[in-house]
N, C-alpha and C. Protein backbone atom coordinates (compact mmCIF):
# COMPACT_ATOMS: atom_id res chain seq x y z
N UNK A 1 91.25 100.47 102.19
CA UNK A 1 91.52 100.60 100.78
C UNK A 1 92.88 99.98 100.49
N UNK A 2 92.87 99.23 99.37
CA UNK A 2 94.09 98.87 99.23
C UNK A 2 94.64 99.20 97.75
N UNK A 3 96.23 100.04 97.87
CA UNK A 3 96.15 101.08 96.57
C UNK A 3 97.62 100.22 95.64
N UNK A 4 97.33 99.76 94.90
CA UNK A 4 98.30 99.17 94.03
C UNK A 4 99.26 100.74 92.49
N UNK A 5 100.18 100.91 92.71
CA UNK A 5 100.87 101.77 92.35
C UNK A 5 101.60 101.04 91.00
N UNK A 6 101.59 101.33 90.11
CA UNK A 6 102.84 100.82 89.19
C UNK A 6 104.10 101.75 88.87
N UNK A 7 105.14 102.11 88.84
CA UNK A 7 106.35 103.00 88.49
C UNK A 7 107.16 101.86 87.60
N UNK A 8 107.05 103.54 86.41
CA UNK A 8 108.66 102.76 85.75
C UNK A 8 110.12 103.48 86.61
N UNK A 9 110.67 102.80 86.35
CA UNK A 9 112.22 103.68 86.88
C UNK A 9 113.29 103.49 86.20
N UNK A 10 113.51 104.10 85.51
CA UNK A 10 114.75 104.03 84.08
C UNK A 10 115.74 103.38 84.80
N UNK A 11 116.46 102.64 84.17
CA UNK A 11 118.14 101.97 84.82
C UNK A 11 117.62 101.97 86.40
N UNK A 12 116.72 101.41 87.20
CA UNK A 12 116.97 101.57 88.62
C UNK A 12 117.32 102.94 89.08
N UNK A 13 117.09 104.08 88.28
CA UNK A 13 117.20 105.61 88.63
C UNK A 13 115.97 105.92 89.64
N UNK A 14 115.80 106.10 91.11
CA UNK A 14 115.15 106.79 91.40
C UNK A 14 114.13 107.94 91.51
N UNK A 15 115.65 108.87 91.05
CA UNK A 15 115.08 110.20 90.38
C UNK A 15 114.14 109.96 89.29
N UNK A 16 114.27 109.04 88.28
CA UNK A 16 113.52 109.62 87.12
C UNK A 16 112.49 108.73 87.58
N UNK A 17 111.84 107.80 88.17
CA UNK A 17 110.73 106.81 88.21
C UNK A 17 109.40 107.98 88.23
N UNK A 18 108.69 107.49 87.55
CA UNK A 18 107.15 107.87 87.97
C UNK A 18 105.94 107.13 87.37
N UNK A 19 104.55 107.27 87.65
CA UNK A 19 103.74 106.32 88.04
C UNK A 19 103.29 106.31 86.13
N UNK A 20 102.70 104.88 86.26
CA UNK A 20 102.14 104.96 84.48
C UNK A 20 100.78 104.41 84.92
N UNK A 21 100.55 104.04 86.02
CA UNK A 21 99.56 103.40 86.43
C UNK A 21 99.06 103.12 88.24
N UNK A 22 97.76 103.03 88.33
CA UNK A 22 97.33 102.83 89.52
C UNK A 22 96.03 102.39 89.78
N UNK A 23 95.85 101.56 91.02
CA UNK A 23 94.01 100.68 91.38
C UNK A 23 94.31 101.14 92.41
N UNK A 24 92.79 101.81 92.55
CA UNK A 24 92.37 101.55 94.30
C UNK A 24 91.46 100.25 94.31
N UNK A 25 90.76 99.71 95.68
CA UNK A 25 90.21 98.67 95.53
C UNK A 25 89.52 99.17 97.15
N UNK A 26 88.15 98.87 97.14
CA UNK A 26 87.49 99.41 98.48
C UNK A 26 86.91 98.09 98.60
N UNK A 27 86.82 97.54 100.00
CA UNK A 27 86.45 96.64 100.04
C UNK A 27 84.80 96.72 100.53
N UNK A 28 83.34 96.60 99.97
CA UNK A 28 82.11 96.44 100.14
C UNK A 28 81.46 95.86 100.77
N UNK A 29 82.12 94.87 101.78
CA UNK A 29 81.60 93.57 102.44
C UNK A 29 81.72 94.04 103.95
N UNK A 30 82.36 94.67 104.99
CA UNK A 30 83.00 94.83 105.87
C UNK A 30 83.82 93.82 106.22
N UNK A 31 84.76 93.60 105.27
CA UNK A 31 86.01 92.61 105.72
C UNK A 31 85.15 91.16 105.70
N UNK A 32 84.25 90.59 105.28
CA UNK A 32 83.39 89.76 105.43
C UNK A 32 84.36 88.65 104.97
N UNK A 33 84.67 87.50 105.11
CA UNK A 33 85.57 86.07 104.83
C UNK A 33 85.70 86.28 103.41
N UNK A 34 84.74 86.25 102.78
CA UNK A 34 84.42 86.09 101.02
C UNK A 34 84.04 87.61 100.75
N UNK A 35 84.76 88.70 100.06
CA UNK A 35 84.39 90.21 99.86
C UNK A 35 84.19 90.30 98.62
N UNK A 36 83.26 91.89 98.47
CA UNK A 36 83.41 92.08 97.08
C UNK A 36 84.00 93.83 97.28
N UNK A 37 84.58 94.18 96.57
CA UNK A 37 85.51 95.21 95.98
C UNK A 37 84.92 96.54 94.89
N UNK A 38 85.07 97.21 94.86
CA UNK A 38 85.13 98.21 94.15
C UNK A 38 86.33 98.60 93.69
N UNK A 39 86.60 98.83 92.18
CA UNK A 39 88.05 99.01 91.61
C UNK A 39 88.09 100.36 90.65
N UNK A 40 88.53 101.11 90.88
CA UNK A 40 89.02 102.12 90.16
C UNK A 40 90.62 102.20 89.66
N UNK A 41 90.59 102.10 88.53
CA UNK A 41 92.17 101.92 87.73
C UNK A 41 92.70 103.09 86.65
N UNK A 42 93.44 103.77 86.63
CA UNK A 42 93.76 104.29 85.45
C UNK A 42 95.20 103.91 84.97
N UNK A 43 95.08 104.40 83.69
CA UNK A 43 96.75 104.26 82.93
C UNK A 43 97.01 105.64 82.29
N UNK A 44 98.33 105.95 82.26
CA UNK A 44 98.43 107.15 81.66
C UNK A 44 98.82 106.81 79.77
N UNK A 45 98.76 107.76 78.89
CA UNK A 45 99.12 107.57 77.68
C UNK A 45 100.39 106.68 77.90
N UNK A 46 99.83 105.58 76.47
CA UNK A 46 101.37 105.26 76.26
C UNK A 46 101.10 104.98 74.98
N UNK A 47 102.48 105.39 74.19
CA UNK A 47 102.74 105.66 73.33
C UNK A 47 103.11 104.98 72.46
N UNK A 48 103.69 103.11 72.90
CA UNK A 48 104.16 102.52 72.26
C UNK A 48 103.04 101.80 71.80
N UNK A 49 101.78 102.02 72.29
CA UNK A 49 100.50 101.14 71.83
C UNK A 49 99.45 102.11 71.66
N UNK A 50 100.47 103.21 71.36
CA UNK A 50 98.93 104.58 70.62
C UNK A 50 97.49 104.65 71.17
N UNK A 51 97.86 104.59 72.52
CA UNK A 51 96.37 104.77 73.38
C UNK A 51 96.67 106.05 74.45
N UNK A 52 95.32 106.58 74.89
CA UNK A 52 95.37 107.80 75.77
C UNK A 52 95.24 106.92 76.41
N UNK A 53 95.07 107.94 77.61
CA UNK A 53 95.12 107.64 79.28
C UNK A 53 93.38 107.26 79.46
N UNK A 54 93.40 105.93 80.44
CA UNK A 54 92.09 106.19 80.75
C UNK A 54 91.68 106.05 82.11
N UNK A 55 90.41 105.80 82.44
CA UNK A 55 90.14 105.47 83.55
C UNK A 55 88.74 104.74 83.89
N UNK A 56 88.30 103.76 84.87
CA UNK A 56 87.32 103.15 84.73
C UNK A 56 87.37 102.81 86.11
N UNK A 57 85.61 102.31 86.45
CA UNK A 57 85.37 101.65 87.67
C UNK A 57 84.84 100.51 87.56
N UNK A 58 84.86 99.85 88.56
CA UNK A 58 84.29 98.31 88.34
C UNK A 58 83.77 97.57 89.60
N UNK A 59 84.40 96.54 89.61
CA UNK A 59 84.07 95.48 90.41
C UNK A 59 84.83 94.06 90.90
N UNK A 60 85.12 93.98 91.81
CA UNK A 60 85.34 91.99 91.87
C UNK A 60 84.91 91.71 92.58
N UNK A 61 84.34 90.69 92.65
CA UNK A 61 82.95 89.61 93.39
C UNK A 61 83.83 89.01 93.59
N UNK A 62 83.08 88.58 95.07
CA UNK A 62 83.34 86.95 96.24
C UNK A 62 84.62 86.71 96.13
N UNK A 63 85.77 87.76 96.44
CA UNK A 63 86.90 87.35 96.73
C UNK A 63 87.46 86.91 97.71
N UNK A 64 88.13 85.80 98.04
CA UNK A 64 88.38 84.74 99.27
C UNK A 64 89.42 85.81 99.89
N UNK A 65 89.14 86.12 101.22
CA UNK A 65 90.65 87.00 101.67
C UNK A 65 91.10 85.83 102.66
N UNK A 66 91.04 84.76 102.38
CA UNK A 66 92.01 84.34 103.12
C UNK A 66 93.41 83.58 102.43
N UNK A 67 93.19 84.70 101.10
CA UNK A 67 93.87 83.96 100.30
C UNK A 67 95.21 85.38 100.53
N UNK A 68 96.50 85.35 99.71
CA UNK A 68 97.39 85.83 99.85
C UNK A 68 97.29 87.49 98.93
N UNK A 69 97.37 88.48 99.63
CA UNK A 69 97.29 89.91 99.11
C UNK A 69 97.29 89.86 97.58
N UNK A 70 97.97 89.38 97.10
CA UNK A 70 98.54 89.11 95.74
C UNK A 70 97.54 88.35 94.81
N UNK A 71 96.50 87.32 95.52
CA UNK A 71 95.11 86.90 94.56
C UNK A 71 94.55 88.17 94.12
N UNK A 72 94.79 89.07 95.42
CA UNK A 72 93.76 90.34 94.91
C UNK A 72 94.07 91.42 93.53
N UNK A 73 95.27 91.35 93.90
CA UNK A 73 96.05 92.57 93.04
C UNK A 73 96.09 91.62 91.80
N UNK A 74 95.96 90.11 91.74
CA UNK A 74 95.97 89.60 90.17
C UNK A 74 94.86 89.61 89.50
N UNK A 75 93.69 89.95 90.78
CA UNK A 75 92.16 89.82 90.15
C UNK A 75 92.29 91.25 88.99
N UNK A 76 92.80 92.42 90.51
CA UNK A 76 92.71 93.71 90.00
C UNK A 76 93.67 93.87 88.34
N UNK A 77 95.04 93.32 88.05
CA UNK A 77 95.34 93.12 87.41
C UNK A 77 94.92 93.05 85.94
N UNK A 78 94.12 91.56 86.15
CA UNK A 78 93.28 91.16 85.22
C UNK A 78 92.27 92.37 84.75
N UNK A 79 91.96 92.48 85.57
CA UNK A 79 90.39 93.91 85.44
C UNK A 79 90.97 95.15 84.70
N UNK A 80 91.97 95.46 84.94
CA UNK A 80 92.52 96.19 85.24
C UNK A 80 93.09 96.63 83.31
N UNK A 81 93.63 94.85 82.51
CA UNK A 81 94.01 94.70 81.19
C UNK A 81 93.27 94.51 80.63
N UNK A 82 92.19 93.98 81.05
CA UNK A 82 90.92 93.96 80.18
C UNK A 82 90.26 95.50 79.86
N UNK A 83 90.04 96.25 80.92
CA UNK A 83 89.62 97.33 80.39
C UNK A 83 90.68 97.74 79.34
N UNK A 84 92.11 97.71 79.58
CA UNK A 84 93.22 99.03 79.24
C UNK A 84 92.70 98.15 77.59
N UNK A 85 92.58 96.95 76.86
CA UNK A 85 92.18 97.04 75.66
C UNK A 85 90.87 97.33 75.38
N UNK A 86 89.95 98.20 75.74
CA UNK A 86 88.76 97.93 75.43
C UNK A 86 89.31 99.80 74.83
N UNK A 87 90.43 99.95 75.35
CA UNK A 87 90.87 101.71 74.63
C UNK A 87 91.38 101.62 73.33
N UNK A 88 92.06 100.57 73.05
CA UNK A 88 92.51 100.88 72.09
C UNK A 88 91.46 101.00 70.46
């Protein structure tokens, strides 16, 4: 599983950081060259765009892993903003 975390952290404050967001991502293929994924994402309320918190599952198809960690987390990304407007 690979778990992508988001934190705000006021001024670089430690103490106050906490999560506004998070993806898991399971991979469906057994590590197969080209995978497909299972994505579960939520966001918590935010306030500056008058939406609750949500949560959703999904999908990404035929993702190349021989590409750099970071294709993945931009797929998830993507997936990830597309749902968060389908709340508002």
């Amino acid at each position: 599983m690979l778990r992508i975390i988001v934190q705000l952290v006021p001024g670089g404050d430690e103490q106050r950081a906490h999560e506004v967001a998070r993806a898991e991502l399971g991979n469906l293929s057994e590590l197969a060259p080209t995978s497909d994924y299972s994505i579960r994402a939520r966001e918590g309320a935010n306030p500056l765009r008058a939406s609750a918190a949500w949560e959703r599952r999904g999908l990404i198809v035929s993702h190349d892993r021989c590409q750099s960690v970071w294709a993945l987390v931009a797929k998830a990304a993507l997936w990830a903003a597309t749902e968060a407007e389908k709340t508002s």
